[in-house]
Protein backbone atom coordinates (compact mmCIF):
# COMPACT_ATOMS: atom_id res chain seq x y z
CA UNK A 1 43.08 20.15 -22.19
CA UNK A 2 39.81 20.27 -23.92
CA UNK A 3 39.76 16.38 -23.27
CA UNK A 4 40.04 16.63 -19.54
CA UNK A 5 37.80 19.66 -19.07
CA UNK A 6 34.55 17.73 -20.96
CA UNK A 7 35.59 14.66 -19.19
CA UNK A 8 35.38 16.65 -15.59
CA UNK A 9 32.14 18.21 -17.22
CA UNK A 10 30.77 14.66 -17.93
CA UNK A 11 31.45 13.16 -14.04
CA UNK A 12 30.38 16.41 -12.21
CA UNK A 13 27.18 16.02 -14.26
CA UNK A 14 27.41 12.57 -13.26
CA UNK A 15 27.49 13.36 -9.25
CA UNK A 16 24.68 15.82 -9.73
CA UNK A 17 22.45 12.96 -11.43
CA UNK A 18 23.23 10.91 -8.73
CA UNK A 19 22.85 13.45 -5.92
CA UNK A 20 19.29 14.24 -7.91
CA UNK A 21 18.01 10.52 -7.65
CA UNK A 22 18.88 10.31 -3.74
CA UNK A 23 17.41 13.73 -3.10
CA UNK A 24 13.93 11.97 -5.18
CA UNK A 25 14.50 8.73 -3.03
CA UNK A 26 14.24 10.67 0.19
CA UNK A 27 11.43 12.55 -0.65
CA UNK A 28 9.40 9.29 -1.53
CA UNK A 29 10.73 7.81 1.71
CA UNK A 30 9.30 11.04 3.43
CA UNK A 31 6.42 11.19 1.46
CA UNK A 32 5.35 7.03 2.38
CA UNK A 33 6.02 7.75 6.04
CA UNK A 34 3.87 10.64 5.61
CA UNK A 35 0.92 8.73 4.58
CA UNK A 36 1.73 5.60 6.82
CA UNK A 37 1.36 7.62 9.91
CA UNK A 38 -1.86 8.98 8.49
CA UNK A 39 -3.28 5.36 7.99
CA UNK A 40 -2.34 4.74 11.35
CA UNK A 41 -3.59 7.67 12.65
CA UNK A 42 -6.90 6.79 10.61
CA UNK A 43 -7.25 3.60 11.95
CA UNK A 44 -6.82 4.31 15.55
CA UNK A 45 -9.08 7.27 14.91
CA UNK A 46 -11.91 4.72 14.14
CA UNK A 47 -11.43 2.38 17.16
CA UNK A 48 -9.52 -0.46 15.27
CA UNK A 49 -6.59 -2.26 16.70
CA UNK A 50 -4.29 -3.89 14.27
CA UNK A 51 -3.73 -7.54 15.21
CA UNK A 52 -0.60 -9.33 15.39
CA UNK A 53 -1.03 -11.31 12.22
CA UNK A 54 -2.89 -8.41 10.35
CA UNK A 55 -1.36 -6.39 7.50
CA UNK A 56 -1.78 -2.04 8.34
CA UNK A 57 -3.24 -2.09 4.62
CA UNK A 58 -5.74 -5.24 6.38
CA UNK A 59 -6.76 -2.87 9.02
CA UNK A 60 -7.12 -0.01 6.77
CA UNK A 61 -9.79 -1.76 4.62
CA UNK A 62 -11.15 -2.97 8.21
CA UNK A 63 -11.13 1.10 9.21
CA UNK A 64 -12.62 2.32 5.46
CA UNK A 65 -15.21 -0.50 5.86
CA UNK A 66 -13.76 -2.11 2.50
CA UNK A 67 -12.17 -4.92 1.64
CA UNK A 68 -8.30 -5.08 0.67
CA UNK A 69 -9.54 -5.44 -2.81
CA UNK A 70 -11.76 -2.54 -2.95
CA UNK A 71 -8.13 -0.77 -1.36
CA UNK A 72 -5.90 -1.89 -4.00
CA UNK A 73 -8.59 -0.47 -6.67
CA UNK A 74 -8.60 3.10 -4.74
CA UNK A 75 -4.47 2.86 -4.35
CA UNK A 76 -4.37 2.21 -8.36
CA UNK A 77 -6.89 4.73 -9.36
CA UNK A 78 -5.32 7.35 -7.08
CA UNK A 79 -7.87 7.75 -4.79
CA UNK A 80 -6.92 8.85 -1.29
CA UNK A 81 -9.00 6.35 0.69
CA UNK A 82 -9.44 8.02 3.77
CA UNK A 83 -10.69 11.21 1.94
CA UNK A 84 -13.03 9.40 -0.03
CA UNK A 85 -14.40 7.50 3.08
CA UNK A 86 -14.97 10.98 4.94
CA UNK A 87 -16.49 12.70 1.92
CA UNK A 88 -18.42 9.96 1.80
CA UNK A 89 -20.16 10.18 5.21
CA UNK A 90 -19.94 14.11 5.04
CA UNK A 91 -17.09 13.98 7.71
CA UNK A 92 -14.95 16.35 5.07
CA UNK A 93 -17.57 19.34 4.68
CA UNK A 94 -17.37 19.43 8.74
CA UNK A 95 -13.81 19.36 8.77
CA UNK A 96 -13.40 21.95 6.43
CA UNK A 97 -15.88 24.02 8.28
CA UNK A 98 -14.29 23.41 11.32
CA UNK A 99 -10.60 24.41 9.76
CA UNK A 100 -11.84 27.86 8.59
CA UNK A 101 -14.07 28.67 11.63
């Protein structure tokens, strides 16, 4: 009896691990779509249209004024390009004006 119950103990805990990693993978899936919308908000925000044979993270760098290079090293370092380019330019301090106005 003892057997049984640790064994039921040891696939419910199972399920639950499993349940755990899908609820993770959905809220990375969320989470990417999330910030792919805001990179295409971004770059239609600037005026750039994506062409047919060009990458969104090609039109990004286009939009940030960087190249793809200068976007990888941002991605790695865990820089949120977009925030950096309008902190840069001073864009940020207005919004945030603008958002508690």
């Amino acid at each position: 009896m003892q057997q049984r119950l640790y064994r039921r103990l040891q696939e419910l805990e199972g399920a639950q691990a499993r349940v755990d990693r899908f609820a993770e993978m959905q809220r990375r899936d969320a989470e990417q779509e999330e910030l792919l919308q805001s990179f295409v908000a971004f770059i239609e925000w600037r005026g750039i249209v994506q062409s047919p044979q060009e990458s969104i993270r090609e039109a990004l760098a286009r939009a940030l004024e960087i190249s793809c290079s200068e976007l990888d090293e941002q991605f790695h370092e865990g820089i949120n390009p977009i925030h950096k380019y309008l902190d840069e330019r001073g864009l940020l301090e207005e919004l945030e004006e603008v958002q508690v106005g």
